[in-house]
Protein backbone atom coordinates (compact mmCIF):
# COMPACT_ATOMS: atom_id res chain seq x y z
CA UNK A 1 9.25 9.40 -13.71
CA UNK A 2 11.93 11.29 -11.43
CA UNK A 3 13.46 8.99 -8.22
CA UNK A 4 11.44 11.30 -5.83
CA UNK A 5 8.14 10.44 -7.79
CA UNK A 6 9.16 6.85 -7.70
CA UNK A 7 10.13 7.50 -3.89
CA UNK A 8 6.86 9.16 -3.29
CA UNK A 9 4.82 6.49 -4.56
CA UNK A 10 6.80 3.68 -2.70
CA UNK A 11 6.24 5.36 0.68
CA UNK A 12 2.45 6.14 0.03
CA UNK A 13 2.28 1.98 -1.03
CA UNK A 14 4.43 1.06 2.14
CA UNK A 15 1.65 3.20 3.93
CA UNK A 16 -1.21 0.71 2.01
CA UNK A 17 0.90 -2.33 3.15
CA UNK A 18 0.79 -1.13 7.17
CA UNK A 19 -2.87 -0.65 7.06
CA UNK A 20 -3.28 -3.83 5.22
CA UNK A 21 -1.22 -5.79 7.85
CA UNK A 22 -2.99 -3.84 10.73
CA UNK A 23 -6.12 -5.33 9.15
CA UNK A 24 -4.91 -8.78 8.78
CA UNK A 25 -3.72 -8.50 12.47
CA UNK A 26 -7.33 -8.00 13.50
CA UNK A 27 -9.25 -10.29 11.56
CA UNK A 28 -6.59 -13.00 12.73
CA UNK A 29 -7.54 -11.63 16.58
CA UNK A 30 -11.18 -11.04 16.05
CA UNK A 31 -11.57 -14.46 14.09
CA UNK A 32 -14.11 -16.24 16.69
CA UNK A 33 -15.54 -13.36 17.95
CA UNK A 34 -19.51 -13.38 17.14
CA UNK A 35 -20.96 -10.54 15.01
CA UNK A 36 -16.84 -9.76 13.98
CA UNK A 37 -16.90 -7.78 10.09
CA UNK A 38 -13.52 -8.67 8.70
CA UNK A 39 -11.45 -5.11 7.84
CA UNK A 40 -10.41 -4.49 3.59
CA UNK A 41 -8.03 -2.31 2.80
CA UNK A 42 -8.57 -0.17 -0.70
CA UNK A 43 -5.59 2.14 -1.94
CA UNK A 44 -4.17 0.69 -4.76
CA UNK A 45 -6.40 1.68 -7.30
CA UNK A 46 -6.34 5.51 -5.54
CA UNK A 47 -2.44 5.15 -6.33
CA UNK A 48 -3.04 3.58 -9.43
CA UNK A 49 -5.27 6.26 -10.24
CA UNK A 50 -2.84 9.15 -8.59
CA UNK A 51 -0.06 8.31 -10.07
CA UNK A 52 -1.28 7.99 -13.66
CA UNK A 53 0.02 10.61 -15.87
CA UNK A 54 -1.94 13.40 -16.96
CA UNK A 55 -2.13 15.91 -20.13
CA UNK A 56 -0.55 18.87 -18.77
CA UNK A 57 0.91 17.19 -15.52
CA UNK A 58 4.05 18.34 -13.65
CA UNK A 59 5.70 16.38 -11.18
CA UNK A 60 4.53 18.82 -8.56
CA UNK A 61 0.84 18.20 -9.48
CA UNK A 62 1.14 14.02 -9.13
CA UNK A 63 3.00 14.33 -6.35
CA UNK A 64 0.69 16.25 -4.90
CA UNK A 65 -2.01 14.17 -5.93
CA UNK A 66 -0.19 10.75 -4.66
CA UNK A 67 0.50 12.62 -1.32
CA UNK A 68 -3.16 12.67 -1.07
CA UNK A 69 -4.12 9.25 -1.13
CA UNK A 70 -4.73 7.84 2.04
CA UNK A 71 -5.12 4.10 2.76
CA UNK A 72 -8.89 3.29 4.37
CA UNK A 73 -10.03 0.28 6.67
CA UNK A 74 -13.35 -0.64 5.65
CA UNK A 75 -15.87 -3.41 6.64
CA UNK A 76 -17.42 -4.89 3.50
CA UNK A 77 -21.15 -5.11 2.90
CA UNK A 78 -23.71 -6.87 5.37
CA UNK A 79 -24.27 -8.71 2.46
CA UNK A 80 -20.81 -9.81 1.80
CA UNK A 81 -19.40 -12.77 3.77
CA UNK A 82 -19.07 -11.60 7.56
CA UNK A 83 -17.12 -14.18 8.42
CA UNK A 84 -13.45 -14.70 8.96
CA UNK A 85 -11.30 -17.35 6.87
CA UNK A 86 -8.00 -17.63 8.61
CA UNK A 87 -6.18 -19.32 5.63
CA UNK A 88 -7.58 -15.82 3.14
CA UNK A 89 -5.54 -14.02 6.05
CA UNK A 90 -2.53 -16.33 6.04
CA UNK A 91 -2.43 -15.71 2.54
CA UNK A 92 -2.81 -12.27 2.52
CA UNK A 93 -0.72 -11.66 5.09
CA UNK A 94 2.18 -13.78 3.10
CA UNK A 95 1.45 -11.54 0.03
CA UNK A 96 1.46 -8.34 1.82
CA UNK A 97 4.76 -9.29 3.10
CA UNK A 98 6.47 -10.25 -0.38
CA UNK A 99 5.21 -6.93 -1.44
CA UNK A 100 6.71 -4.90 1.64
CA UNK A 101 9.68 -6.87 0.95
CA UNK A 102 9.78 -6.20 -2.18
CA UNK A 103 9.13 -2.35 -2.02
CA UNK A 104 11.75 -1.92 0.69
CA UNK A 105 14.27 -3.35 -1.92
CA UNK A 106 13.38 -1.09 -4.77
CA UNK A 107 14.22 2.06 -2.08
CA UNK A 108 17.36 0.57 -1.03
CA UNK A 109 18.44 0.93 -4.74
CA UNK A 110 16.96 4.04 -5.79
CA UNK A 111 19.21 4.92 -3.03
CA UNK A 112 21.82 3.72 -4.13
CA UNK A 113 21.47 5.01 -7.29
CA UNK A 114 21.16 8.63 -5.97
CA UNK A 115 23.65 8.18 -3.48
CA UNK A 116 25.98 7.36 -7.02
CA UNK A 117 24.48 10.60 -8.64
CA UNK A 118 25.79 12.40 -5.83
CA UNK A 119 29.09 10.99 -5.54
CA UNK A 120 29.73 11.50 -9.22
CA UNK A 121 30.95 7.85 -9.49
């Protein structure tokens, strides 16, 4: 994988993180309202999926394809549990953090690294 593939696939998951904190944000905020659906996020397996390498791939045709993945806010299923557990949110919002964390540090050095490329040193 080339740094701007790598890049490109960071940004798109920084993009899944937002949407998963602007969920968290309003399950947290809706928690005792009556008839409230808590919000899911689903991209990573889109990513997962994007991202995979193909027979016959460039990097122009998986970029393309992980440009195209777009993070979506969904309610689950009447049937699934309607209601909102604030320590699932805590939780999630502690992991989505780590992960943001941990995704801004992996651009810092891919930076870094083509910062060095450039310099020649």
């Amino acid at each position: 994988m080339t740094i701007n593939l790598v890049t490109a696939i960071a940004a798109k998951a920084l993009d899944g993180l937002f949407a998963q904190q602007t969920a968290t944000a309003q399950n947290v905020a809706n928690a005792s309202s009556t008839h409230f659906t808590p919000l899911r996020v689903s991209f990573e397996d889109a990513l997962r999926d994007a991202a995979a390498l193909r027979p016959g791939d460039t990097q122009a045709s998986v970029l393309s394809r992980v440009s195209g993945v777009t993070p979506r806010l969904a309610a689950p299923l009447p049937f699934e549990s309607n209601t909102v557990r604030l320590d699932d949110e805590i939780a999630s919002a502690s992991e989505t953090s780590a992960r943001y964390a941990m995704l801004i540090g992996m651009l810092d050095r891919t930076m870094q690294m083509e910062q060095l490329a450039i310099k020649g040193g």
